[in-house]
Protein backbone atom coordinates (compact mmCIF):
# COMPACT_ATOMS: atom_id res chain seq x y z
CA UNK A 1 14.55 -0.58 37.81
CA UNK A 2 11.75 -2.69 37.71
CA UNK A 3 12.32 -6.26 35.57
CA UNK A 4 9.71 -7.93 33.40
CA UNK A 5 10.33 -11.54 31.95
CA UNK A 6 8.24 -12.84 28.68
CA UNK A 7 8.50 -15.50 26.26
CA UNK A 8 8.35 -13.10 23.19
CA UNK A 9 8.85 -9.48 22.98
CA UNK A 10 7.27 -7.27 20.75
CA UNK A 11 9.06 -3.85 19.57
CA UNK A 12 6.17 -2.15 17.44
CA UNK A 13 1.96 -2.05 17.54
CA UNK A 14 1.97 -1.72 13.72
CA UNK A 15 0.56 -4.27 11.25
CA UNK A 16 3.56 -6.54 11.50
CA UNK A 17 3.97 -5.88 15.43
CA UNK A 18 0.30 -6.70 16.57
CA UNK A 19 0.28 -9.54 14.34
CA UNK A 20 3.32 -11.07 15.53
CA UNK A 21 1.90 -10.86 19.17
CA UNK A 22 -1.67 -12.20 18.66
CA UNK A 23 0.36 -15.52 16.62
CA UNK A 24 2.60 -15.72 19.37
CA UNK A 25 0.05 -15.73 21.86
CA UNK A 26 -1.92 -18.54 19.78
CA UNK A 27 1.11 -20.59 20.04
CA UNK A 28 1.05 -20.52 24.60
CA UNK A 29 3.35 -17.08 25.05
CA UNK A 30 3.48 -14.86 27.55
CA UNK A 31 4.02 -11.49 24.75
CA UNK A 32 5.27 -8.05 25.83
CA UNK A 33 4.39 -5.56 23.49
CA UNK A 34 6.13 -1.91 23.01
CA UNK A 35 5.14 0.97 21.00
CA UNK A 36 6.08 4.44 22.04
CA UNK A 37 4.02 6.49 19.12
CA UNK A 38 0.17 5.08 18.08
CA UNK A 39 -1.24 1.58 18.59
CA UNK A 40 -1.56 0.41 15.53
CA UNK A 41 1.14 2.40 13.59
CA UNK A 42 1.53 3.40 10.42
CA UNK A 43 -1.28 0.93 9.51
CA UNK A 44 -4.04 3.14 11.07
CA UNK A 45 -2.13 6.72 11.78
CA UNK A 46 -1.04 8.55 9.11
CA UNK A 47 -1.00 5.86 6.89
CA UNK A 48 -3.27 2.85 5.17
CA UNK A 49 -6.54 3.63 7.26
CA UNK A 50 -6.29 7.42 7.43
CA UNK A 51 -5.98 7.90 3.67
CA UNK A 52 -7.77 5.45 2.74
CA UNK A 53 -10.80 6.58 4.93
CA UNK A 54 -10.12 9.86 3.20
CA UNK A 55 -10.42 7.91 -0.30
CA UNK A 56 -13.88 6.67 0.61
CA UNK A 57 -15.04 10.26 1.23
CA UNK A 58 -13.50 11.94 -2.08
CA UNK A 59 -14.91 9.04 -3.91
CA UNK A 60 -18.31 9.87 -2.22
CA UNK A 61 -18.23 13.61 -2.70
CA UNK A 62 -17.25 13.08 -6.49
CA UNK A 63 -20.51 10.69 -6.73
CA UNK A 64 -22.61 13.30 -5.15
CA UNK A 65 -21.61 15.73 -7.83
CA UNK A 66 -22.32 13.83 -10.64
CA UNK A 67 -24.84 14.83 -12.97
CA UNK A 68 -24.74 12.50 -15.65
CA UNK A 69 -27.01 9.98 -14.19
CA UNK A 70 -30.05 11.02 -14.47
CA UNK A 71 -30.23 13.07 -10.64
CA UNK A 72 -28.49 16.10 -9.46
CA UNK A 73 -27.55 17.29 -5.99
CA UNK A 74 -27.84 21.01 -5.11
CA UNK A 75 -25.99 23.00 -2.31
CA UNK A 76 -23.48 20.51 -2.10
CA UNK A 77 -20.54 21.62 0.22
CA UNK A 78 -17.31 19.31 2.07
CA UNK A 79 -15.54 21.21 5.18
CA UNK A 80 -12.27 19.85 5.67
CA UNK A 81 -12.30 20.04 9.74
CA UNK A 82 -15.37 17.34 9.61
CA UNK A 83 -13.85 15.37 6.98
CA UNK A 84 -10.94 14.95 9.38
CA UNK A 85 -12.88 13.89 12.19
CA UNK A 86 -14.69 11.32 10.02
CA UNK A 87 -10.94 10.09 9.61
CA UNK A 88 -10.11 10.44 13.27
CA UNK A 89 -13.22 8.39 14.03
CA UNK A 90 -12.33 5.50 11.64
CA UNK A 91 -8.69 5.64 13.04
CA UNK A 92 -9.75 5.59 16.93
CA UNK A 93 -12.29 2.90 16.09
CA UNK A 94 -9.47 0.53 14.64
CA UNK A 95 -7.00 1.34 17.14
CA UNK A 96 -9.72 1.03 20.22
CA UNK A 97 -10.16 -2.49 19.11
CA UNK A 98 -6.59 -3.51 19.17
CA UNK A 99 -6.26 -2.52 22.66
CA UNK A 100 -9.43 -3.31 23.70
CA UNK A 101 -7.75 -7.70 22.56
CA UNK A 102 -4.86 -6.76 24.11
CA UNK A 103 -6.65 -5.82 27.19
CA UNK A 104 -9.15 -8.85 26.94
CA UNK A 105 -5.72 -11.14 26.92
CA UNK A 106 -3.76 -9.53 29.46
CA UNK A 107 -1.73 -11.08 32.37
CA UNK A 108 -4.16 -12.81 34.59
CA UNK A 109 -3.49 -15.25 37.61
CA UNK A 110 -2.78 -18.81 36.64
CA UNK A 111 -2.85 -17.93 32.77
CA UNK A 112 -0.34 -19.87 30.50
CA UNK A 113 -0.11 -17.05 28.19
CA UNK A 114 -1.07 -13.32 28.12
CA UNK A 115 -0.36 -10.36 26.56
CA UNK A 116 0.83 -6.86 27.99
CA UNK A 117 1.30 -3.39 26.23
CA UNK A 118 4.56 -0.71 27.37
CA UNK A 119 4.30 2.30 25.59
CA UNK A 120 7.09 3.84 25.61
CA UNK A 121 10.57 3.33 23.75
CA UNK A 122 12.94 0.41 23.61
CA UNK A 123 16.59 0.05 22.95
CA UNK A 124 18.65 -3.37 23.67
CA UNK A 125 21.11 -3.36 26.23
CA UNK A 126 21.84 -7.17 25.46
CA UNK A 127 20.19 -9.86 22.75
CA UNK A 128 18.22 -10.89 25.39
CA UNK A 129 17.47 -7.50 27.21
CA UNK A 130 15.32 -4.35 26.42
CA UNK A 131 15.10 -1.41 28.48
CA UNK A 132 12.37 0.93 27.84
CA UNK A 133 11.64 4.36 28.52
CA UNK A 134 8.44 5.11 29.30
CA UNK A 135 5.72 8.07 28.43
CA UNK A 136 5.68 9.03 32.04
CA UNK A 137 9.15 8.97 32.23
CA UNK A 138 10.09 5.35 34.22
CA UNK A 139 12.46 2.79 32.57
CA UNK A 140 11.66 -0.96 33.28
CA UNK A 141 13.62 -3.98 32.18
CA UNK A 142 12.45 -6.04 29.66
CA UNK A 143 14.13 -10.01 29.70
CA UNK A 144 12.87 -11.80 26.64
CA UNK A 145 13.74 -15.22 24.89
CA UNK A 146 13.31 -13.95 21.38
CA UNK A 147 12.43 -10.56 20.02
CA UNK A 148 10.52 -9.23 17.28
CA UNK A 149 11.47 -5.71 15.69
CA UNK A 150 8.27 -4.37 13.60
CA UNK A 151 9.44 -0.55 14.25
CA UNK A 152 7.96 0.07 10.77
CA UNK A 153 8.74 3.15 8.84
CA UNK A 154 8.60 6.76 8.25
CA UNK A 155 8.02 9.28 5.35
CA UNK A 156 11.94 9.62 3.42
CA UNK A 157 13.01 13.13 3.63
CA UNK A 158 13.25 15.19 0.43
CA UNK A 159 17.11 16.16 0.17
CA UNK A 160 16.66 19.62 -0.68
CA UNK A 161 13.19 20.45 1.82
CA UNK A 162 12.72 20.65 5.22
CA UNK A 163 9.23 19.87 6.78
CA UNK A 164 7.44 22.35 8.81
CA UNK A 165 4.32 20.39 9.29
CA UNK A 166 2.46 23.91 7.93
CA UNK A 167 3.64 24.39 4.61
CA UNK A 168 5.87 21.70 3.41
CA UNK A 169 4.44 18.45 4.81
CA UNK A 170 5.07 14.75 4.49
CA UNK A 171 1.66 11.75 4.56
CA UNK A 172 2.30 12.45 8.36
CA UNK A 173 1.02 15.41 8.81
CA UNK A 174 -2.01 15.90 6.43
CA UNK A 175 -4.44 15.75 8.88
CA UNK A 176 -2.83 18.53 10.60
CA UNK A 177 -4.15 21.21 8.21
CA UNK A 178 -6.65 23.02 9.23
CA UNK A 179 -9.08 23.29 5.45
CA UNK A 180 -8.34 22.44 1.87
CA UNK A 181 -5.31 23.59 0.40
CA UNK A 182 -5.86 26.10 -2.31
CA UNK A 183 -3.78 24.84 -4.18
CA UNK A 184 -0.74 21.93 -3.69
CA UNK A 185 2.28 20.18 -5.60
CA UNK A 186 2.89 16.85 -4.62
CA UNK A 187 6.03 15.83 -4.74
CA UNK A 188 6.63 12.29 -6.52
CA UNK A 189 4.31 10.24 -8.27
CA UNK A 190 4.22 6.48 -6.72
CA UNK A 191 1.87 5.11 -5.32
CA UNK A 192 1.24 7.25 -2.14
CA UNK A 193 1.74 10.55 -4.37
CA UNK A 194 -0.76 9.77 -6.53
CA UNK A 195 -3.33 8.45 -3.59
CA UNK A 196 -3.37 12.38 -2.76
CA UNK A 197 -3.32 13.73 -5.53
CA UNK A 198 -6.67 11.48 -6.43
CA UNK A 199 -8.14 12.47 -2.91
CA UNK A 200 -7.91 16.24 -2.94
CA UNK A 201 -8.86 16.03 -6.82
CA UNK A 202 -12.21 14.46 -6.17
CA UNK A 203 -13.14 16.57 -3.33
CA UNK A 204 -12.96 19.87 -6.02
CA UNK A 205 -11.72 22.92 -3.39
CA UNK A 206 -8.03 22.51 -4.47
CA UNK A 207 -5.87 22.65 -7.43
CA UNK A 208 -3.58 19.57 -8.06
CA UNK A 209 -0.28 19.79 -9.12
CA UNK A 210 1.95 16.39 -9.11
CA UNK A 211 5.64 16.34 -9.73
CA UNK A 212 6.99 13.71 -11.59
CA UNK A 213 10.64 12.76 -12.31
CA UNK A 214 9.65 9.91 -15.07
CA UNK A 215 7.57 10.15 -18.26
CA UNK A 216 4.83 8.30 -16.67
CA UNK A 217 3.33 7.84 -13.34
CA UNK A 218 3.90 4.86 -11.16
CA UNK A 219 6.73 4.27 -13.71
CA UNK A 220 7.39 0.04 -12.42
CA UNK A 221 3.93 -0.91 -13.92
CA UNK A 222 3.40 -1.47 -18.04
CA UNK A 223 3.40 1.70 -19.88
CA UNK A 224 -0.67 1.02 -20.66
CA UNK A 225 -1.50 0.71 -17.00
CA UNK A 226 1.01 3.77 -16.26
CA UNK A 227 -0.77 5.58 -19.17
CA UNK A 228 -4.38 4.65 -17.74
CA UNK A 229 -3.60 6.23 -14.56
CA UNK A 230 -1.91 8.83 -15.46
CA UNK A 231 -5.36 9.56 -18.22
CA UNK A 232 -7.33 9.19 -15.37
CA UNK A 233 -5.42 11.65 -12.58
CA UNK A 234 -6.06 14.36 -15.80
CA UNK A 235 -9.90 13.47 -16.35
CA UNK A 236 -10.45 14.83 -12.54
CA UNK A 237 -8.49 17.79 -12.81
CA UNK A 238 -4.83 16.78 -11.62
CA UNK A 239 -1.89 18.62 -13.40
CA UNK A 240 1.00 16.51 -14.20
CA UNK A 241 4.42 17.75 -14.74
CA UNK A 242 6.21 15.04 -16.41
CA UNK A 243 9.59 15.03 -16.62
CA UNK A 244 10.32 17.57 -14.13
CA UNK A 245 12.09 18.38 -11.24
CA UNK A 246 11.42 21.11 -8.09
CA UNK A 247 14.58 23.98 -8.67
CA UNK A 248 13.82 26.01 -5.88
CA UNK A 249 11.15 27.83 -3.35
CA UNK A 250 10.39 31.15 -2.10
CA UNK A 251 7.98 31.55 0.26
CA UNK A 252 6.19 34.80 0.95
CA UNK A 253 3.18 35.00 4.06
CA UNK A 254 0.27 33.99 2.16
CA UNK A 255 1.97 31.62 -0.68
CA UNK A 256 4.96 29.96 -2.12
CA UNK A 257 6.48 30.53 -5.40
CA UNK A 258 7.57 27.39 -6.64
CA UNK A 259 10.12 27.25 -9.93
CA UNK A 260 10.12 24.06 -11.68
CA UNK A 261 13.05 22.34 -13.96
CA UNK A 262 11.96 20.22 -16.87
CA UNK A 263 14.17 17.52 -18.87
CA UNK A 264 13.83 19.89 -22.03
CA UNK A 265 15.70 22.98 -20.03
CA UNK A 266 12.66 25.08 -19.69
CA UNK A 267 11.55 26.08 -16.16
CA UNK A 268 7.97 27.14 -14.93
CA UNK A 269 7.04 28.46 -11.60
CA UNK A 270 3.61 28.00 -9.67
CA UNK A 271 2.40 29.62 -7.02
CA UNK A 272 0.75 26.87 -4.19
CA UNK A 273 0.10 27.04 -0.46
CA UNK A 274 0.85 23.29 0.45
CA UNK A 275 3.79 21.13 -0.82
CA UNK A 276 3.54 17.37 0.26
CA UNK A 277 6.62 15.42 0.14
CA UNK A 278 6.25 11.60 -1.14
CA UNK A 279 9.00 10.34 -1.99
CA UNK A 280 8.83 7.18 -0.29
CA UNK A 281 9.38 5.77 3.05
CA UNK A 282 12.20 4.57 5.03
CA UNK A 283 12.83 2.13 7.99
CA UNK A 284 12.42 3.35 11.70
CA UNK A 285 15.06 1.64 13.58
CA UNK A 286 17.45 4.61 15.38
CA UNK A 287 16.36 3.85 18.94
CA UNK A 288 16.69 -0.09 18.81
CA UNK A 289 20.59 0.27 19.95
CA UNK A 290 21.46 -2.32 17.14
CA UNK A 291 24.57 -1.80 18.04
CA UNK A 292 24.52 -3.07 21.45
CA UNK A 293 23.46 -6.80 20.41
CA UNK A 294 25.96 -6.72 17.06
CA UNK A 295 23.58 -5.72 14.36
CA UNK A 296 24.82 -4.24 11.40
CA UNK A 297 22.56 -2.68 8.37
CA UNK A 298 22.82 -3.74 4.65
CA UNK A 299 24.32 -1.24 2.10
CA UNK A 300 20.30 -0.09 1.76
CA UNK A 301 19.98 0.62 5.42
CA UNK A 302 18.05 -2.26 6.09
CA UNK A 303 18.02 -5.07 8.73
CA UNK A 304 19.30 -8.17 7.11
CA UNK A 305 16.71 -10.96 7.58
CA UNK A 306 17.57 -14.57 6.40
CA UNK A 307 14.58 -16.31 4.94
CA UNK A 308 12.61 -17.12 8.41
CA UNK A 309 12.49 -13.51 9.10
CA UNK A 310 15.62 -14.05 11.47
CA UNK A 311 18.19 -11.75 12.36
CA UNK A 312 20.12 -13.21 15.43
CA UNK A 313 19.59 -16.24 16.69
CA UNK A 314 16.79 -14.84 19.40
CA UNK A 315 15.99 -11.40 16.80
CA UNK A 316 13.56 -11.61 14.00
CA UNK A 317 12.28 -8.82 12.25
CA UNK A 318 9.04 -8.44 9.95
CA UNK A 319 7.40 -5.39 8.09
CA UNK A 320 8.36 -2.51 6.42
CA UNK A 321 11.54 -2.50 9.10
CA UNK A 322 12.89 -5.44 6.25
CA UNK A 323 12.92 -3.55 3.13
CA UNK A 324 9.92 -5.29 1.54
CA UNK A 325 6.88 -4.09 0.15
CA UNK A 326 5.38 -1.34 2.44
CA UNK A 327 2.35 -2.93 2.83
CA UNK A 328 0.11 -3.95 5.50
CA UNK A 329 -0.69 -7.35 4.13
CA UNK A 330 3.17 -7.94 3.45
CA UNK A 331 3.51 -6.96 7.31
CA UNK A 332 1.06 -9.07 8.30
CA UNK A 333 2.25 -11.94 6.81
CA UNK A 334 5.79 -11.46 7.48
CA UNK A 335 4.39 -10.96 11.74
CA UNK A 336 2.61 -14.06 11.71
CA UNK A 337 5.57 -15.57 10.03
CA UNK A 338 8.17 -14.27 12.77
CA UNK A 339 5.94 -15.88 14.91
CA UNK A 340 5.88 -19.02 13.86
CA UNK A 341 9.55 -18.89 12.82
CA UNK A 342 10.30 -18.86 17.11
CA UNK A 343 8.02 -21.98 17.53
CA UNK A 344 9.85 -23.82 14.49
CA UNK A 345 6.10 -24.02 13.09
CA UNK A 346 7.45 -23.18 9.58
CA UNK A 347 5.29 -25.01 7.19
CA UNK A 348 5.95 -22.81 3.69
CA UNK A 349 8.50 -19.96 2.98
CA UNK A 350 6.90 -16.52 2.52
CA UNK A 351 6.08 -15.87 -1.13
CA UNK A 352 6.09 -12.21 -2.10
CA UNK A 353 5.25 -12.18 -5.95
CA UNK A 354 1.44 -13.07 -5.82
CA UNK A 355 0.93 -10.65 -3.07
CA UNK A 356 -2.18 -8.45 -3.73
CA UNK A 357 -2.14 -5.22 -4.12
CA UNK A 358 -4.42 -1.98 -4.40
CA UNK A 359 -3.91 1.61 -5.66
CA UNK A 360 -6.36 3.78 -4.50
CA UNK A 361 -6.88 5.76 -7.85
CA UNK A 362 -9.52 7.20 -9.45
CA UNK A 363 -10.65 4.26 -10.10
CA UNK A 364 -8.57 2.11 -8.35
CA UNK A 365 -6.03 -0.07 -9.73
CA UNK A 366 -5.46 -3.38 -8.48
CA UNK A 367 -2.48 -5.94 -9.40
CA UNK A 368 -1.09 -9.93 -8.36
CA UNK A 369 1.91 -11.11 -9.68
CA UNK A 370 3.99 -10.32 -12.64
CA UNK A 371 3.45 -7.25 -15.40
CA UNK A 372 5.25 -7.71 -19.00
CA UNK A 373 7.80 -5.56 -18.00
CA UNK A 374 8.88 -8.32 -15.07
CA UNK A 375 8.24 -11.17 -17.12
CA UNK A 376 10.17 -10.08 -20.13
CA UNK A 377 13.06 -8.92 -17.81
CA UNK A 378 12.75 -12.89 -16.36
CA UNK A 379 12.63 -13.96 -20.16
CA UNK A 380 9.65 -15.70 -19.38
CA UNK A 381 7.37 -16.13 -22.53
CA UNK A 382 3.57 -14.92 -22.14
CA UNK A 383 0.34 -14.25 -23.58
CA UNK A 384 -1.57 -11.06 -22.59
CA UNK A 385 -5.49 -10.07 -23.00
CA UNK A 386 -6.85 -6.88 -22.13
CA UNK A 387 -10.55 -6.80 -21.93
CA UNK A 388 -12.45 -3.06 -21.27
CA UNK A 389 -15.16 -2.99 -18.87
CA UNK A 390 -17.00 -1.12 -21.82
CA UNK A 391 -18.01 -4.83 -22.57
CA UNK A 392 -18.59 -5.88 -19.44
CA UNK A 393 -22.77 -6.00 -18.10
CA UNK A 394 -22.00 -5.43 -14.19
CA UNK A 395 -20.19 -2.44 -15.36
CA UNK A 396 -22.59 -1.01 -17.81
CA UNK A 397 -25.42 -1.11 -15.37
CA UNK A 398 -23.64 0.67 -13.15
CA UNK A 399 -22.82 3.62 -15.48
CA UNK A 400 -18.64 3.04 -14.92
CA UNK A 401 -17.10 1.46 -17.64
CA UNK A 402 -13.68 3.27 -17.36
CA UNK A 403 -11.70 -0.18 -16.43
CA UNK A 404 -10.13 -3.16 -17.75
CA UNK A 405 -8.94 -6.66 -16.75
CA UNK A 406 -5.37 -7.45 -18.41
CA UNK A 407 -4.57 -10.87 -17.85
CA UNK A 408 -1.01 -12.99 -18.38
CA UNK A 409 -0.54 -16.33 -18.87
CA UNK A 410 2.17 -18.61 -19.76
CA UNK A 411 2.70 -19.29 -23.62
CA UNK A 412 1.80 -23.02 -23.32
CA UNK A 413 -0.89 -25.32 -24.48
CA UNK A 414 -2.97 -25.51 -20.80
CA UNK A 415 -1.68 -22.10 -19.51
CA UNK A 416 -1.27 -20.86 -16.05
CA UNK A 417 -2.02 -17.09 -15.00
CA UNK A 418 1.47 -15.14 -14.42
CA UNK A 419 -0.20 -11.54 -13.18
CA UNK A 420 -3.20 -9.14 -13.62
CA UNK A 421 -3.79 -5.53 -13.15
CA UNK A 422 -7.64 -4.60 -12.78
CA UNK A 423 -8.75 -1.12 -12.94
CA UNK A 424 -12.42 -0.08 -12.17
CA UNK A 425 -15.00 -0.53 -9.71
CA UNK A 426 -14.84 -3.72 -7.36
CA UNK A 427 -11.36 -4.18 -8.85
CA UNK A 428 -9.75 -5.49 -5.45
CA UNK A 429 -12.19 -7.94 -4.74
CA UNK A 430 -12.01 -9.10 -8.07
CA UNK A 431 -8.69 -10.00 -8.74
CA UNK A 432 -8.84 -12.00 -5.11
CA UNK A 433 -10.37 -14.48 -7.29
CA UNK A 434 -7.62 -15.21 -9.40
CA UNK A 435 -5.01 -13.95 -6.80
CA UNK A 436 -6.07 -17.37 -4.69
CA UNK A 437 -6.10 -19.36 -8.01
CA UNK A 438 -2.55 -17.93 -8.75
CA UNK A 439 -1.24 -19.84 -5.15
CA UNK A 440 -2.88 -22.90 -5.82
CA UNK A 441 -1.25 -23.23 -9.60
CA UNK A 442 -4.51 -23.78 -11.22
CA UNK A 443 -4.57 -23.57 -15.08
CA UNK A 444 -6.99 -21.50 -17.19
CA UNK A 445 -8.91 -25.14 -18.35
CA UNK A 446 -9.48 -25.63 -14.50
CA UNK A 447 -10.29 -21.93 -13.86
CA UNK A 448 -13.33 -22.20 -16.74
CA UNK A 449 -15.02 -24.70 -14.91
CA UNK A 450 -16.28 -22.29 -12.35
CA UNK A 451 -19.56 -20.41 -13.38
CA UNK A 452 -19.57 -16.79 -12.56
CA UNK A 453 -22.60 -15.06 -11.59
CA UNK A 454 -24.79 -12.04 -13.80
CA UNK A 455 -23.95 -9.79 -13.79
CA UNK A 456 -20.72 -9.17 -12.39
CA UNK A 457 -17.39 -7.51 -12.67
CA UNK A 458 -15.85 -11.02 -12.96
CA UNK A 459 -17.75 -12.09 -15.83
CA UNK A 460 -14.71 -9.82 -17.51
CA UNK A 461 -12.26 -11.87 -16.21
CA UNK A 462 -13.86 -14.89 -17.17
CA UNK A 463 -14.12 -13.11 -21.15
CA UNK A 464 -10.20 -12.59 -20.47
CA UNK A 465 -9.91 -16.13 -19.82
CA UNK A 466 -12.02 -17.61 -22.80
CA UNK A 467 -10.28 -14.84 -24.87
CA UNK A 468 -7.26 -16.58 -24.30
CA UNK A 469 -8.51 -20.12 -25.32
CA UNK A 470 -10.08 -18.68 -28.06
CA UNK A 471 -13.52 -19.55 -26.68
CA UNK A 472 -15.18 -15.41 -25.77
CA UNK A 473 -18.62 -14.80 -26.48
CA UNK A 474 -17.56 -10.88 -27.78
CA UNK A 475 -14.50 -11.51 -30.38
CA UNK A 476 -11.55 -9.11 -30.38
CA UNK A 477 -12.03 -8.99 -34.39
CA UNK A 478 -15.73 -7.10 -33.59
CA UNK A 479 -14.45 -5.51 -30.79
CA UNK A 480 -10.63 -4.43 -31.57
CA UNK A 481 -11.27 -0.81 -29.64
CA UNK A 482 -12.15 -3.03 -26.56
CA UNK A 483 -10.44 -6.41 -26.49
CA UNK A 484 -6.73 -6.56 -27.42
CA UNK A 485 -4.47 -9.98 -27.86
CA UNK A 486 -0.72 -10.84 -28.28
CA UNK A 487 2.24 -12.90 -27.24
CA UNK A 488 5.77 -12.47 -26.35
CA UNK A 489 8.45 -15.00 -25.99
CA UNK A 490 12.61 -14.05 -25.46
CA UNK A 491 13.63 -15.18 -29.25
CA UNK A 492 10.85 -13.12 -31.12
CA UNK A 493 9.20 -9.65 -31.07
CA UNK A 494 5.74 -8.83 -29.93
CA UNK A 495 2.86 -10.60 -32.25
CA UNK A 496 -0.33 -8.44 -32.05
């Protein structure tokens, strides 16, 4: 068997994985890398990139369509097989460019550092020794000073479904169908669930159906943001059974008959061709051969990490493989972290509650930090504005006012922000702004002292701001349909 020695091994090409290597390589490594499924991961395939690319075309197709502005489109028409290659050229471009840096850094003669790429499969033999099988078959020996697992995830299973790829699918396999569904139930109503269901919505060749166990979609945000989404998966034709769980399935050749449960007692069956499981996603980690270097999972099935991303004294783990947030940017961070955690470069711990996040909605939802829900459950006291993009300039000229900034801040005399949720157009890049304020601890006095420009979506958050000191230009007493105040502190009830 052949034998390779590195400085740092790499199991997984995800987000977390490829980070991990390039920060390693910054700091003078030589870096094996393995992945035995897509460079990239989860990340690109079947996951952030794919659906997301997806997103972008819905969103487009639904804009075509429109004929409230003024301009209509004739002979419009989408064909699923392109719209997939579309995706399949977004993915391959991403992925291409990954190895084309892994290839631009490999091993060359003389070079203090490098990086290589296995594919193939690994599985410890010892804490300081990998063997991996290979695509083509061969098994070389991988001898590493420190490891980093970044196997990622995969789609949970549903307890009472089996996948067949064909008719009951997971996020894994949507690309695998061959046109639009006729009609589809999605199974849960997070995040990911209600990404689809917003996708094949806004593309208009298949009726939505979305399955969901709570009273309100994405049930950890505030009931209003909850409530917003869940108004807004309705407005483009999603159906949304609340309260309601799947009984049972019969499939027949051309269909299946699908009988639903609700809370009340009363069942209802539908008839759909597709059924996509999301339910959530769980850690990928049954090759590794934890067992062989000692490794034992937490009561959730998850690696136990200590706070520098360490699980043995020469293991570290980072991404979704940890039980945080499945999130690129999470995995990213936690990579580079790893990383730096082997070189004892450790300069700040990793701070998870302003991390950025987007839903990709119709229109997207974006969030940093705490919600009233989290800060009354930390008996933190807080005030909260909500200002509509109805009142907003950027947003009027550009014929979407369906949004709103909501804004919390600690109840104190020079307050500092505590978490936002934007919804609208340019909502991501929007709450960056005060995301980076946020990690800096910047009050709302210091935060006013920046001009925005005109027009622009942030304007709104700057009206949140000066709503808050009492200082906006449009008063929520004018506008009480559009601008909403009040406070909350542990010893008293809401004050509107």
């Amino acid at each position: 068997m052949n034998k390779l020695n590195y400085d740092v091994c790499v199991i997984g090409c995800g987000p977390a994985g490829f980070a991990a290597a390039m920060r390693s390589y910054d700091f003078g490594n030589h870096v094996c890398i393995i992945e035995g499924n897509h460079i990239g991961g989860a990340g690109i395939y079947d996951g952030a990139l794919s659906s997301k690319t997806m997103w972008e075309l819905s969103k487009d197709f639904s804009i075509a369509n429109k004929i409230d502005r003024g301009y209509r489109a004739s002979n419009i028409s989408v064909d699923y097989e392109k719209v997939r290659d579309n995706v399949f050229d977004a993915v391959r471009e991403k992925s291409y460019q990954i190895r084309s840096q892994i290839a631009t850094f490999s091993k060359k003669e003389g070079s203090t550092k490098s990086l290589t790429l296995i594919e193939g499969w690994g599985k410890f033999s010892t804490e300081k020794t990998l063997i991996v099988s290979k695509k083509n078959g061969e098994e070389v020996e991988i001898v590493a000073n420190n490891y980093i697992i970044a196997t990622g995830s995969h789609p949970r299973k549903h307890p009472d479904l089996e996948i067949d790829e064909k008719t009951i699918i997971s996020s894994d396999h949507v690309l695998q169908l061959e046109k639009f569904p006729r009609e589809i139930l999605i199974v849960g109503a997070g995040i990911v669930g209600c990404e689809f269901a917003t996708i094949f919505a806004e593309f208009g060749q298949t009726k939505v159906h979305l399955l969901d166990s709570q009273e309100r979609v994405i049930p950890f945000e505030d009931d209003d943001v909850s409530d917003y989404a869940g108004k807004m998966l309705e407005n483009i034709g999603v159906k949304i059974h609340h309260k309601a769980s799947l009984k049972g399935i019969e499939k027949y050749e051309q269909h299946t008959d699908v009988t639903l449960e609700y809370k009340d007692g009363h069942n209802k069956v539908i008839s759909v061709d597709t059924i996509l499981i999301s339910i959530g996603r769980v850690p990928s980690f049954k090759r590794l051969g934890l067992e062989n270097v000692g490794v034992t999972l937490t009561d959730r099935g998850l690696l136990a990490v200590d706070d520098n991303c360490k699980v043995t004294d020469n293991i570290y783990a980072a991404g979704d493989i940890t039980g945080h947030n499945a999130l690129v940017n999470v995995a990213e961070m936690e990579g580079r972290f790893a990383a730096k955690a082997i070189e004892s470069k450790i300069n700040f711990p990793l701070r998870y509650r302003n991390m950025s996040t987007i839903m990709f909605f119709n229109p997207e939802i974006s969030a940093v930090g705490l919600n009233e829900k989290e800060c009354k459950e930390d008996n933190i006291a807080y005030k909260v504005v909500i200002y509509k993009h109805l009142l907003v300039s950027r947003a009027i000229a550009m014929r979407d006012t369906d949004g709103f900034f909501k804004m919390i801040v600690t109840d104190e005399e020079n307050p500092q922000v505590l978490g936002m949720r934007a919804a609208g157009p340019q909502a991501a890049a929007s709450i960056m702004y005060i995301a980076t304020l946020m990690d800096h601890n910047v009050s709302l006095g210091d935060i006013m002292k920046t001009v925005q420009p005109h027009p622009s979506m942030t304007e709104g958050i700057q009206e949140c701001i000066r709503t808050l000191l009492g200082k906006s230009i449009f008063k929520p007493e004018a506008f009480p349909q559009y601008i909403s105040f009040k406070s909350w502190s542990p010893n008293e009830s809401e004050n509107e």
